[in-house]
Protein backbone atom coordinates (compact mmCIF):
# COMPACT_ATOMS: atom_id res chain seq x y z
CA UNK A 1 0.00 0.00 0.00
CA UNK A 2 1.33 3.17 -0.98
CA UNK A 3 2.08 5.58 1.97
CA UNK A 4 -0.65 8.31 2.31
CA UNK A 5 -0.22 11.81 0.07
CA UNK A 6 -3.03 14.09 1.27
CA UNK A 7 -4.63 15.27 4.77
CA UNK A 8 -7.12 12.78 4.89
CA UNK A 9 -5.26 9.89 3.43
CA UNK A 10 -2.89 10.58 6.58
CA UNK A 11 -6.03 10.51 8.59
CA UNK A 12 -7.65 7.28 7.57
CA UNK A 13 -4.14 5.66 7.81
CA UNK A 14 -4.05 6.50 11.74
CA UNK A 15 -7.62 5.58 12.37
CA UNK A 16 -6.70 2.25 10.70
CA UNK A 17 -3.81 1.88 12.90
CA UNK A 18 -5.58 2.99 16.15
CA UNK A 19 -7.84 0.32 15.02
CA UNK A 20 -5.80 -2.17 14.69
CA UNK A 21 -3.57 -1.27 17.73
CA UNK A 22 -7.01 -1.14 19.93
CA UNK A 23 -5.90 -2.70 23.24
CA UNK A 24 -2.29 -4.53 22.14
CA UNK A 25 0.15 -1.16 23.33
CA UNK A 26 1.27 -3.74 26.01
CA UNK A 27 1.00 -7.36 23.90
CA UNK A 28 4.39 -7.07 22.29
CA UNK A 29 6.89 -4.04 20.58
CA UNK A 30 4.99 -4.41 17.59
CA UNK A 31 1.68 -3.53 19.22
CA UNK A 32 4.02 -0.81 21.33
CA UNK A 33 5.10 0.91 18.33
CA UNK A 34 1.90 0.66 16.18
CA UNK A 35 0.51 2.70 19.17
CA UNK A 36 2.77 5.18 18.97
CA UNK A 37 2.96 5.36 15.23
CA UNK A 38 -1.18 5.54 15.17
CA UNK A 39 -0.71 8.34 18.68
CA UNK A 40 1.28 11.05 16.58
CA UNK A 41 -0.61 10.57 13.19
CA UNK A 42 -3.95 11.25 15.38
CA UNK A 43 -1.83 13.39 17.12
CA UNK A 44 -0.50 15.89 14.35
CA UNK A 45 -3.85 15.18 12.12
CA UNK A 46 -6.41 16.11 14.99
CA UNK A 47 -8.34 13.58 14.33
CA UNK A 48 -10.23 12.18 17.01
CA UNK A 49 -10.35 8.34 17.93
CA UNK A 50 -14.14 6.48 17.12
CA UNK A 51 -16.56 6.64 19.66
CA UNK A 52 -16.26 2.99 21.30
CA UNK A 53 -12.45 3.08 21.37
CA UNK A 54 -11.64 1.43 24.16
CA UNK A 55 -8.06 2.65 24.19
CA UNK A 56 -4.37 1.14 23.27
CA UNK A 57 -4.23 -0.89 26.49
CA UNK A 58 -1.39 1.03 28.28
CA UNK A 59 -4.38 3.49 29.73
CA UNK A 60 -5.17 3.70 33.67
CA UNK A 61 -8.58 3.23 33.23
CA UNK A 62 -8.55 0.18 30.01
CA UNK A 63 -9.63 -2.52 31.45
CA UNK A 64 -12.72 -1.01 32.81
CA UNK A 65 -13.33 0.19 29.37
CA UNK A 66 -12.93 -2.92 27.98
CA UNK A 67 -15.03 -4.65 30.27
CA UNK A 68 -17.76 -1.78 29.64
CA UNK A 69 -17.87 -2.37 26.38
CA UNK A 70 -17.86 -6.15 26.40
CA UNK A 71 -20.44 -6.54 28.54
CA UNK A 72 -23.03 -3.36 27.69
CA UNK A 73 -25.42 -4.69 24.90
CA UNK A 74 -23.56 -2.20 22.04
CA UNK A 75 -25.40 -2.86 18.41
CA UNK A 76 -24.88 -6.40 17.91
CA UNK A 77 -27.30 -8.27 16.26
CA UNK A 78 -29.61 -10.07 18.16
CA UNK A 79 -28.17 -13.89 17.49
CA UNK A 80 -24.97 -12.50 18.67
CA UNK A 81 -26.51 -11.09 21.75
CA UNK A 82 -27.90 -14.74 22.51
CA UNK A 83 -24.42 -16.38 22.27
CA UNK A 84 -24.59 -17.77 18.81
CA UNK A 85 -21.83 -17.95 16.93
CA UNK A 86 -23.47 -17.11 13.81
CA UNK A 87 -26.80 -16.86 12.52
CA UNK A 88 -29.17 -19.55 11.02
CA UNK A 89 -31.92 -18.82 8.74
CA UNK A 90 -34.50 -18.19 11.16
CA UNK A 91 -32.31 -15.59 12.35
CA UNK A 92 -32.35 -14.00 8.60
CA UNK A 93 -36.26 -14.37 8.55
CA UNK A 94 -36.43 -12.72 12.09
CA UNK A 95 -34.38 -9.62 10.84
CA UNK A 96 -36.45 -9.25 7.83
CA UNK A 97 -39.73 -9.19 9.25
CA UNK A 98 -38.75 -6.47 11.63
C-alpha cells in the first residue's frame, strides 16, 4: 500500500492503525510501536479516535473500558446477543420481518 499523500489519506491511515492497535500497546513491541505510530498521526492530524475506542491498552482506566464495552449490549445483532456464533436462517427471517 502506498504511503498516504493528502490530509485525509494521513487521517484514515491513523484511524486504521488505532484500530488495529485497539488494546495490544502492552501485547508485544509491535503492538508498542503501532501505538505510537497511530498516537502522533492522530496526534499531528487532529483527528479524534471512534466513539467505542476502548483505548491502546497502556491506559489507567482500560480494562474497565474494555469490560464496559464487552459486557453493555452495544449494536450487535440479536443472534450475537444470545451467544450464537453465527446466525441460522430463522435468524435472517427474524431480521427481515422487523
Amino acid at each position: 500500500m502506498p504511503a498516504p499523500v493528502t490530509p485525509d489519506g494521513l487521517r484514515v491511515t491513523g484511524l486504521a492503525m488505532a484500530i488495529a492497535a485497539e488494546g495490544r500497546a502492552a501485547d508485544s513491541d509491535a503492538g508498542l510501536y503501532l501505538t505510537l505510530a497511530a498516537r502522533a498521526i492522530l496526534g499531528a492530524t487532529g483527528e479524534s479516535l471512534p466513539p467505542g475506542f476502548t483505548g491502546f491498552g497502556d491506559e489507567p482506566d482500560h480494562d474497565d473500558r474494555d469490560r464496559a464495552a464487552w459486557t453493555g449490549s452495544g449494536s450487535l445483532p440479536a443472534w450475537a446477543q444470545s451467544g450464537k456464533a453465527a446466525p441460522d436462517d430463522a435468524d435472517f427471517l427474524a431480521e427481515a420481518q422487523a
